[in-house]
N, C-alpha and C. Protein backbone atom coordinates (compact mmCIF):
# COMPACT_ATOMS: atom_id res chain seq x y z
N UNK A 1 -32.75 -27.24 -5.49
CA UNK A 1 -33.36 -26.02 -4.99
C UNK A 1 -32.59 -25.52 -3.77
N UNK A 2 -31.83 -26.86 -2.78
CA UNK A 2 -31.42 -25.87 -1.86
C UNK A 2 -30.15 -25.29 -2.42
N UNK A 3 -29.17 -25.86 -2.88
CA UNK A 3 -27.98 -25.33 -3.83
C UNK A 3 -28.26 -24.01 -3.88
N UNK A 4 -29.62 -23.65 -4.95
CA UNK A 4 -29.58 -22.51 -5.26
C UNK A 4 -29.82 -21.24 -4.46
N UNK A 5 -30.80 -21.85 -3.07
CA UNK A 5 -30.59 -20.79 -2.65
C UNK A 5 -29.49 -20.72 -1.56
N UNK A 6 -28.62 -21.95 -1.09
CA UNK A 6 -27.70 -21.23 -0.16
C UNK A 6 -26.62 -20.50 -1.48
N UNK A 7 -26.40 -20.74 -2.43
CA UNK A 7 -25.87 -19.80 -3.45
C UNK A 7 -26.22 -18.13 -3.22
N UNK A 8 -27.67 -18.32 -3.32
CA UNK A 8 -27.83 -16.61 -3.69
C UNK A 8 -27.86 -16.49 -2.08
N UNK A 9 -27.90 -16.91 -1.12
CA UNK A 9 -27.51 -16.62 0.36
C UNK A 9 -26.08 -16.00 0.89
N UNK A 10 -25.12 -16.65 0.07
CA UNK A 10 -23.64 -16.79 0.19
C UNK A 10 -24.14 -15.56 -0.51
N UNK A 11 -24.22 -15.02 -2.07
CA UNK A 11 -24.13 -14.38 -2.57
C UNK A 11 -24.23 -12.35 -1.81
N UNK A 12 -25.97 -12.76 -1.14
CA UNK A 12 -25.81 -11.56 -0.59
C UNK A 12 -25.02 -11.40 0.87
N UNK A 13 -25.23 -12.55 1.59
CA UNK A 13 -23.84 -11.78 2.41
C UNK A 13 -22.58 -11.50 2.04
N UNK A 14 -22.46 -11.83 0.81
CA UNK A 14 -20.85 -11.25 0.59
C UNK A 14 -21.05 -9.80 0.21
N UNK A 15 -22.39 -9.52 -0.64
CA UNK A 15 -22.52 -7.82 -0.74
C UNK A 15 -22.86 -7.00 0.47
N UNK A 16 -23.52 -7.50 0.94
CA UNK A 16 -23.55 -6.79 2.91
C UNK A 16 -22.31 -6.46 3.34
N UNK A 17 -21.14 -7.84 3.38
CA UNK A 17 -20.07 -7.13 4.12
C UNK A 17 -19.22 -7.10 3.14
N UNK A 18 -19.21 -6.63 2.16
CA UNK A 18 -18.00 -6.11 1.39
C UNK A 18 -18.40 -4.07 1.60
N UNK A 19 -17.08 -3.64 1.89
CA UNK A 19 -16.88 -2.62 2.03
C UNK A 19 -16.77 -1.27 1.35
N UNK A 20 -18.20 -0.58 1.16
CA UNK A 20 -17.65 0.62 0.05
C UNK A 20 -17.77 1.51 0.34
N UNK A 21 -17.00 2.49 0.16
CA UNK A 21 -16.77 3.70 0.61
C UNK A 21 -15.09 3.96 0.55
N UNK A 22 -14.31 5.68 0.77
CA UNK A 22 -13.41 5.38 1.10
C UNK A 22 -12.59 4.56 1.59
N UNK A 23 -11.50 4.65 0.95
CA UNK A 23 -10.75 3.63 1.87
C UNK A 23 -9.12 4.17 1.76
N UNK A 24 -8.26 4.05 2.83
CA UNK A 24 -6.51 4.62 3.10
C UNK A 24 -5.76 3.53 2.79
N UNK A 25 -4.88 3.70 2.17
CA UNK A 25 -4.02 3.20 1.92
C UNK A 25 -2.41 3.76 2.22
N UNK A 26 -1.39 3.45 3.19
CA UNK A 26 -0.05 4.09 3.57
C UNK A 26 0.77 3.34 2.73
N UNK A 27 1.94 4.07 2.09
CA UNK A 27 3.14 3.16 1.05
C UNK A 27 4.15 2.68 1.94
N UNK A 28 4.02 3.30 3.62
CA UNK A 28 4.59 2.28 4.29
C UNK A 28 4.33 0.83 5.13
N UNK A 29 5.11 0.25 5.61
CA UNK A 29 5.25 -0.99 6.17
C UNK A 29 4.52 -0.42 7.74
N UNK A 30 3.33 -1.01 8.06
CA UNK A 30 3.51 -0.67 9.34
C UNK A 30 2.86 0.80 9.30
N UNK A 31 2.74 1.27 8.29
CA UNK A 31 2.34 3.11 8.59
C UNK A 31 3.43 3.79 9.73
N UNK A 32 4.86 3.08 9.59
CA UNK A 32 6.05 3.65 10.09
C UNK A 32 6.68 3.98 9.17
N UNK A 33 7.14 5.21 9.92
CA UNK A 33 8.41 6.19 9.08
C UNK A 33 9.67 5.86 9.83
N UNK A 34 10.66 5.90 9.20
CA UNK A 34 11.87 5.95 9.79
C UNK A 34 12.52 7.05 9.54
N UNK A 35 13.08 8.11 10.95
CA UNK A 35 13.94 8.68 10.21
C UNK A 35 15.24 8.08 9.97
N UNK A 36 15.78 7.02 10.63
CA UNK A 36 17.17 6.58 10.56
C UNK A 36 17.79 7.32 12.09
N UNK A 37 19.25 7.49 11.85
CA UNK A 37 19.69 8.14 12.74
C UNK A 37 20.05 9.56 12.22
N UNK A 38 19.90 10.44 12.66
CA UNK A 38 20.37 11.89 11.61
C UNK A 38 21.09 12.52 12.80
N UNK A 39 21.53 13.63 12.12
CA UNK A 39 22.10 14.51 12.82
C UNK A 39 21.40 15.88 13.30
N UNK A 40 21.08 16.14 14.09
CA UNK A 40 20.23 17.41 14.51
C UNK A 40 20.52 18.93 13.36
N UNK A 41 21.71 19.14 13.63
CA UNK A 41 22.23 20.46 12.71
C UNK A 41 21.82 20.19 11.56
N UNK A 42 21.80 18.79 10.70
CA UNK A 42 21.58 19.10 9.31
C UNK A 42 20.28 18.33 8.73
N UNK A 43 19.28 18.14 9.65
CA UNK A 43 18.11 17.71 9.45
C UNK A 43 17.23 18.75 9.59
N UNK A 44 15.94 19.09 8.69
CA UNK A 44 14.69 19.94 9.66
C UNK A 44 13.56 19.20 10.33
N UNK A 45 13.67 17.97 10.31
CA UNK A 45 13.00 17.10 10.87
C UNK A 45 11.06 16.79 10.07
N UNK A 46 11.39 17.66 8.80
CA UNK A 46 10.64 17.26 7.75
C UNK A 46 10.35 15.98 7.31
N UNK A 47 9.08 15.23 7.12
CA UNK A 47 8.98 13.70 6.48
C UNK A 47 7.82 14.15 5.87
N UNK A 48 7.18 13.28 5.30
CA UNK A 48 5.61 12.82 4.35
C UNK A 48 5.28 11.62 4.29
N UNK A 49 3.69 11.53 5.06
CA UNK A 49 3.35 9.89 4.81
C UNK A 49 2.26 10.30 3.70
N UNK A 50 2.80 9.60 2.68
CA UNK A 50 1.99 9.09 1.51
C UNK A 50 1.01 8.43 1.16
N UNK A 51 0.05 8.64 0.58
CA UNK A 51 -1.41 7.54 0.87
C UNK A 51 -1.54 7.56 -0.61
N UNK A 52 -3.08 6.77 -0.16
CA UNK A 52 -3.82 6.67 -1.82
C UNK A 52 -5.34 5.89 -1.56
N UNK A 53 -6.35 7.02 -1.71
CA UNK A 53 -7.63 6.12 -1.59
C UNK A 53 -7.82 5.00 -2.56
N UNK A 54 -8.19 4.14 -2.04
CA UNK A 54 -8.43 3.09 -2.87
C UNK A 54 -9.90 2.56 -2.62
N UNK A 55 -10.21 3.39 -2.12
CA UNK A 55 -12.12 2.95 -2.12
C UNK A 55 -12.75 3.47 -3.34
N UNK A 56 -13.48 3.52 -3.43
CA UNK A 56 -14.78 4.50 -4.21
C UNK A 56 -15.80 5.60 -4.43
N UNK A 57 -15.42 5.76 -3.15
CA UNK A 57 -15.92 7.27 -2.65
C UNK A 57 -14.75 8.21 -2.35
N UNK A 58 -15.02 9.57 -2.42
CA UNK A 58 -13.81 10.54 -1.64
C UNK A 58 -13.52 10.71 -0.65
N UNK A 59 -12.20 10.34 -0.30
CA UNK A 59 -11.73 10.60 1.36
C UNK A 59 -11.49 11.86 1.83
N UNK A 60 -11.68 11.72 2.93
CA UNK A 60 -11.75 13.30 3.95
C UNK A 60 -10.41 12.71 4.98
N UNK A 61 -10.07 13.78 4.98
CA UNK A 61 -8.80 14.00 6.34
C UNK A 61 -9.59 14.65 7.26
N UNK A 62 -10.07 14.49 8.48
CA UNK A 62 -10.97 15.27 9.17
C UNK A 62 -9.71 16.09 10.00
N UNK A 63 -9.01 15.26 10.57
CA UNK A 63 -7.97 16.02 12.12
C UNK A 63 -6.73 15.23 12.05
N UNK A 64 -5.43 15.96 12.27
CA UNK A 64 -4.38 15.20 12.73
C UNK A 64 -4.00 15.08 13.62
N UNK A 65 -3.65 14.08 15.09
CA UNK A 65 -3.27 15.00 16.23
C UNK A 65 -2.07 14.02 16.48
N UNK A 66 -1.00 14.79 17.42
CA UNK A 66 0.20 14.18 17.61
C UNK A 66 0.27 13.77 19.04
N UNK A 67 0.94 12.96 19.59
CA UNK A 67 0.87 12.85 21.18
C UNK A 67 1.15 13.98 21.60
N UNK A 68 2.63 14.54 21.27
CA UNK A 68 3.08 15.52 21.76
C UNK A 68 2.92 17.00 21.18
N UNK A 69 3.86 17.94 22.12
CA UNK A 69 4.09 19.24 20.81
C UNK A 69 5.15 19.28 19.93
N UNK A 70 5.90 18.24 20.09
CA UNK A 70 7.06 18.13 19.36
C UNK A 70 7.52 17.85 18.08
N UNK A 71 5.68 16.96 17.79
CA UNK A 71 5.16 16.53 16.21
C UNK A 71 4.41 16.90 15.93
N UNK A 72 4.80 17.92 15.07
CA UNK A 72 3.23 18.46 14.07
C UNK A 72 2.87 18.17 12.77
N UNK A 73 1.80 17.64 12.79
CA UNK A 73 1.01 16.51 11.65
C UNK A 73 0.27 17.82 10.94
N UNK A 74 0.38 18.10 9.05
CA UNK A 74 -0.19 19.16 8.62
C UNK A 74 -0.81 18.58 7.33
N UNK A 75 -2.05 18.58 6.65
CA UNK A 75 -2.56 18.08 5.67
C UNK A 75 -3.96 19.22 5.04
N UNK A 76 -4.11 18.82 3.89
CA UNK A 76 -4.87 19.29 3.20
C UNK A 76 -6.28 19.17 3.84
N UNK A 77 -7.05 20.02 3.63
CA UNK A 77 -8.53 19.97 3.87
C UNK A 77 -9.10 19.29 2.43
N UNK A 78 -8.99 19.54 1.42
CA UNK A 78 -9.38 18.85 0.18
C UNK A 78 -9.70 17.35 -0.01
N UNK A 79 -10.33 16.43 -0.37
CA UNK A 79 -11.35 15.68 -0.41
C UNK A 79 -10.13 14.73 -1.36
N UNK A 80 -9.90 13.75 -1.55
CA UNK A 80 -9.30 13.07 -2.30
C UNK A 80 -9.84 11.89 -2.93
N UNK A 81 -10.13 12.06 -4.21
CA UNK A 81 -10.97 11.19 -5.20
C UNK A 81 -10.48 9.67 -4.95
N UNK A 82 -11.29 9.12 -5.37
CA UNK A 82 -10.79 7.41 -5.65
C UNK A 82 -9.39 7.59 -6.67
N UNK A 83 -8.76 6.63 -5.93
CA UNK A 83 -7.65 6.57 -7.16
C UNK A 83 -6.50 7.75 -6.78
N UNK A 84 -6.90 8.65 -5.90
CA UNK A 84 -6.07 9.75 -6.07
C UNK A 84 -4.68 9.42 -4.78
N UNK A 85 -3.86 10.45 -4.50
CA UNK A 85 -3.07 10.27 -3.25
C UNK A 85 -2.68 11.46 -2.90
N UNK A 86 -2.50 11.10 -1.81
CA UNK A 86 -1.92 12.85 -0.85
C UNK A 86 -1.29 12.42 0.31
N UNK A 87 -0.74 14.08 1.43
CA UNK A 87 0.21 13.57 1.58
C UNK A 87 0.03 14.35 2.84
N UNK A 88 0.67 13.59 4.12
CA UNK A 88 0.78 14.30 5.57
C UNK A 88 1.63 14.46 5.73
N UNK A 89 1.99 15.43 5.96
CA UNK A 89 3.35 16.06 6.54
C UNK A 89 3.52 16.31 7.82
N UNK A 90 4.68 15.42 8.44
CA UNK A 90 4.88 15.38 9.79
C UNK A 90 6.40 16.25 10.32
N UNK A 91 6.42 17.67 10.69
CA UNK A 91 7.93 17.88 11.08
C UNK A 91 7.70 17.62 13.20
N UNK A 92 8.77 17.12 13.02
CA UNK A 92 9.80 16.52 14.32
C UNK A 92 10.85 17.54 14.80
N UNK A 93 10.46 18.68 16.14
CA UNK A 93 11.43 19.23 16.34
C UNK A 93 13.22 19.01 16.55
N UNK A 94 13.16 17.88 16.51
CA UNK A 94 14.74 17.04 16.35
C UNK A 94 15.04 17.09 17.57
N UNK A 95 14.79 16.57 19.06
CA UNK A 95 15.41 16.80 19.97
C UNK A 95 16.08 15.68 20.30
N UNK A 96 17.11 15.64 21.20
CA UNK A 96 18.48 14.71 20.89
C UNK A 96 17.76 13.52 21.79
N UNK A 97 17.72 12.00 21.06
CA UNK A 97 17.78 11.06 21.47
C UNK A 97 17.07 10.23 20.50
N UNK A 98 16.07 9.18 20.95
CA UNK A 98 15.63 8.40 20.62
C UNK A 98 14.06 9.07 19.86
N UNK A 99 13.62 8.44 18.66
CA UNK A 99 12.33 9.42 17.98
C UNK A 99 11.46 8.00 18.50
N UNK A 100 10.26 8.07 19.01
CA UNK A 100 9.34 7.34 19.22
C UNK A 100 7.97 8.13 19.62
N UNK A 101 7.04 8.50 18.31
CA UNK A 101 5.86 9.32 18.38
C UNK A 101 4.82 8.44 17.43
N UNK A 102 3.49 8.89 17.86
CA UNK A 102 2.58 8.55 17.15
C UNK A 102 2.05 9.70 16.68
N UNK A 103 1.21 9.85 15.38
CA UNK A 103 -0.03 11.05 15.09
C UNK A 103 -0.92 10.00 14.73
N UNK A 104 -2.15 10.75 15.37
CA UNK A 104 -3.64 10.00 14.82
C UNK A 104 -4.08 10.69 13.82
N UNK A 105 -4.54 10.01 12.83
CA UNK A 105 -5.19 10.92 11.66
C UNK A 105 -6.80 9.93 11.09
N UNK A 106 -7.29 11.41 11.65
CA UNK A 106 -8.83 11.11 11.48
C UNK A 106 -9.80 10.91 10.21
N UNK A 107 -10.41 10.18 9.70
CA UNK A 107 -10.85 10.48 8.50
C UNK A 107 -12.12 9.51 8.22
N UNK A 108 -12.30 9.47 7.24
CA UNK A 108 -13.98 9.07 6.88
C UNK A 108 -13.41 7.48 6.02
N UNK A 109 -12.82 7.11 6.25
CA UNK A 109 -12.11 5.68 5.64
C UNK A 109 -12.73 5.03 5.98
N UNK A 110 -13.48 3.80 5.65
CA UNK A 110 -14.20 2.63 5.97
C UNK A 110 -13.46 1.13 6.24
N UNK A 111 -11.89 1.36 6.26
CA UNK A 111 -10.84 0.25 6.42
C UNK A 111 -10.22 0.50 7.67
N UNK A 112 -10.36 1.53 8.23
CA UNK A 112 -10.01 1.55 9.77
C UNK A 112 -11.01 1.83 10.44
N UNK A 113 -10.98 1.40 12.00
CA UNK A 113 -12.30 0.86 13.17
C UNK A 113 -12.01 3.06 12.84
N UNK A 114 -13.67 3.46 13.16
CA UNK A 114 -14.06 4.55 12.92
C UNK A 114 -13.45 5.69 12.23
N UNK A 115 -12.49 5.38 11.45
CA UNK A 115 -11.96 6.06 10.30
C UNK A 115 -10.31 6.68 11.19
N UNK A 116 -9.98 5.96 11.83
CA UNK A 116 -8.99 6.81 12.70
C UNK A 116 -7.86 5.99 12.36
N UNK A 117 -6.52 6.09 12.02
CA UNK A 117 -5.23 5.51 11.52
C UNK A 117 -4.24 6.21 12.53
N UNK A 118 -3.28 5.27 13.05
CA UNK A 118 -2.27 5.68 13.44
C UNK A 118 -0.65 5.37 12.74
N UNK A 119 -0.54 6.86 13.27
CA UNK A 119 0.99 7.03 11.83
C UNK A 119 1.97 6.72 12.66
N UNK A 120 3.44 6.39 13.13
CA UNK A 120 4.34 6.31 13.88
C UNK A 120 5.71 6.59 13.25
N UNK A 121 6.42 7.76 13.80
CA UNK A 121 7.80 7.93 13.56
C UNK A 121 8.55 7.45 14.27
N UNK A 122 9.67 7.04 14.08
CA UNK A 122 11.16 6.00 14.92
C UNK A 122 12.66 6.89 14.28
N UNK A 123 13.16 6.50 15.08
CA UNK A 123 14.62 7.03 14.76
C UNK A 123 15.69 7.48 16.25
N UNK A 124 16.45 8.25 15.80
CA UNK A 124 17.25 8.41 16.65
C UNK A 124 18.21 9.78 16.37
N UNK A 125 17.41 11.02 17.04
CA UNK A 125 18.49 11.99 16.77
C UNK A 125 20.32 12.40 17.97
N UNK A 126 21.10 12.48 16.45
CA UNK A 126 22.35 12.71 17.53
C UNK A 126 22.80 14.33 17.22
N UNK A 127 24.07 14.75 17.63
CA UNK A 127 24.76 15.53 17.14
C UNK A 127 25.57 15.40 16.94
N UNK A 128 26.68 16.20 15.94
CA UNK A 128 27.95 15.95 15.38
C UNK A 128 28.61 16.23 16.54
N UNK A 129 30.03 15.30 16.62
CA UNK A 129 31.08 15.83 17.92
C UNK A 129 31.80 16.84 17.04
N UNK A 130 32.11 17.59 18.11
CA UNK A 130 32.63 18.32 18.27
C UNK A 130 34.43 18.28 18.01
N UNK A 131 34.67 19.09 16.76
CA UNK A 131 36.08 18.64 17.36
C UNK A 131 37.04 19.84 17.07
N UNK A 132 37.92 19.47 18.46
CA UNK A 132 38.65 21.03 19.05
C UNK A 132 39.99 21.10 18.55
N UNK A 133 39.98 21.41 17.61
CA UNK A 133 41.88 21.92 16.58
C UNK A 133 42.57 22.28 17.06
N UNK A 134 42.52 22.90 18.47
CA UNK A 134 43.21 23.31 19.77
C UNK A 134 43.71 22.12 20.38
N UNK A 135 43.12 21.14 20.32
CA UNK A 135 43.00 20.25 21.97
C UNK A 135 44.69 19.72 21.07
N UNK A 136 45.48 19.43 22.05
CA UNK A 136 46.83 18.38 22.49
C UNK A 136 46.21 17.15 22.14
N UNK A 137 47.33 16.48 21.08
CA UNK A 137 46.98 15.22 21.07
C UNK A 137 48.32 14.57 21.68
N UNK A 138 48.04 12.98 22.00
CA UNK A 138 48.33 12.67 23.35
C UNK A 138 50.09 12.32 22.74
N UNK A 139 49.92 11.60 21.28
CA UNK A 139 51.07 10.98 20.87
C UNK A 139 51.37 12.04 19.65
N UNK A 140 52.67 12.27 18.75
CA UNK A 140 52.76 13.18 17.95
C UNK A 140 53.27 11.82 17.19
N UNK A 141 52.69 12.21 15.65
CA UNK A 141 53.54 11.17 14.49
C UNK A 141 54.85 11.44 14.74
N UNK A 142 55.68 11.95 14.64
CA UNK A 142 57.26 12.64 15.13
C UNK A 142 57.57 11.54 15.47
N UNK A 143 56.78 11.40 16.63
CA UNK A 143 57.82 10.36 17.86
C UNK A 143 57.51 8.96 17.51
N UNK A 144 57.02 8.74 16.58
CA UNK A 144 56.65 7.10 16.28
C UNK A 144 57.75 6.17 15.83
């Protein structure tokens, strides 16, 4: 008799804290993007973080917000079914150096502490050198 009921004991606390409702899922490592290193001129500083509810209910994107003004986080208002995926789009004005930003993205997910996820971009923007068809070079093949 006791077997059985620490059984059905075990049993319902596992349905108490098992989790249903939406739920986020990122296809990255980390919910980091990389841009790599790029080049300013031939980047628009365009990316997409990719998801996929994997709960059971429909997820909501409530808000995106970026630390700065430099990242702007843009997404659908539309409701995304179980099973389904969508997509945030983050452009990065490309300014020259090191990329280290976060966006918070708000939502009704039951797998993050009050539905709030943080996204993070990395990288490193440069520019192409410059090079002057004019300038004197120092040694001429000639003289070799």
């Amino acid at each position: 008799m006791k077997k059985f009921i620490l059984t059905i004991l075990i049993l319902i606390s596992g349905f108490v804290f098992a989790q249903t409702g939406p739920k986020i899922e990122f296809m990255l490592k980390d919910n980091t993007l990389d841009y790599g290193t790029v080049n300013k001129e031939d980047d628009t500083g365009v990316r997409f973080f990719e998801f996929t509810n994997t709960g059971d209910a429909p997820l909501k994107i409530l808000e995106a917000k970026s630390t700065c003004g430099c990242t702007v986080p843009s997404f659908s208002k539309e409701e995304i079914a179980p099973g389904g995926t969508g997509k945030i789009e983050v452009k990065y004005n490309m300014n020259l150096g090191p990329i280290r930003k976060t966006i918070t993205i708000e939502t009704n997910a039951v797998n993050y502490d009050e539905g709030r996820v943080p996204l993070k971009i990395k990288g490193d923007v440069i520019t192409k050198p410059v090079v002057n068809l004019l300038e004197k070079k120092s040694t001429s093949p000639m003289m070799q």
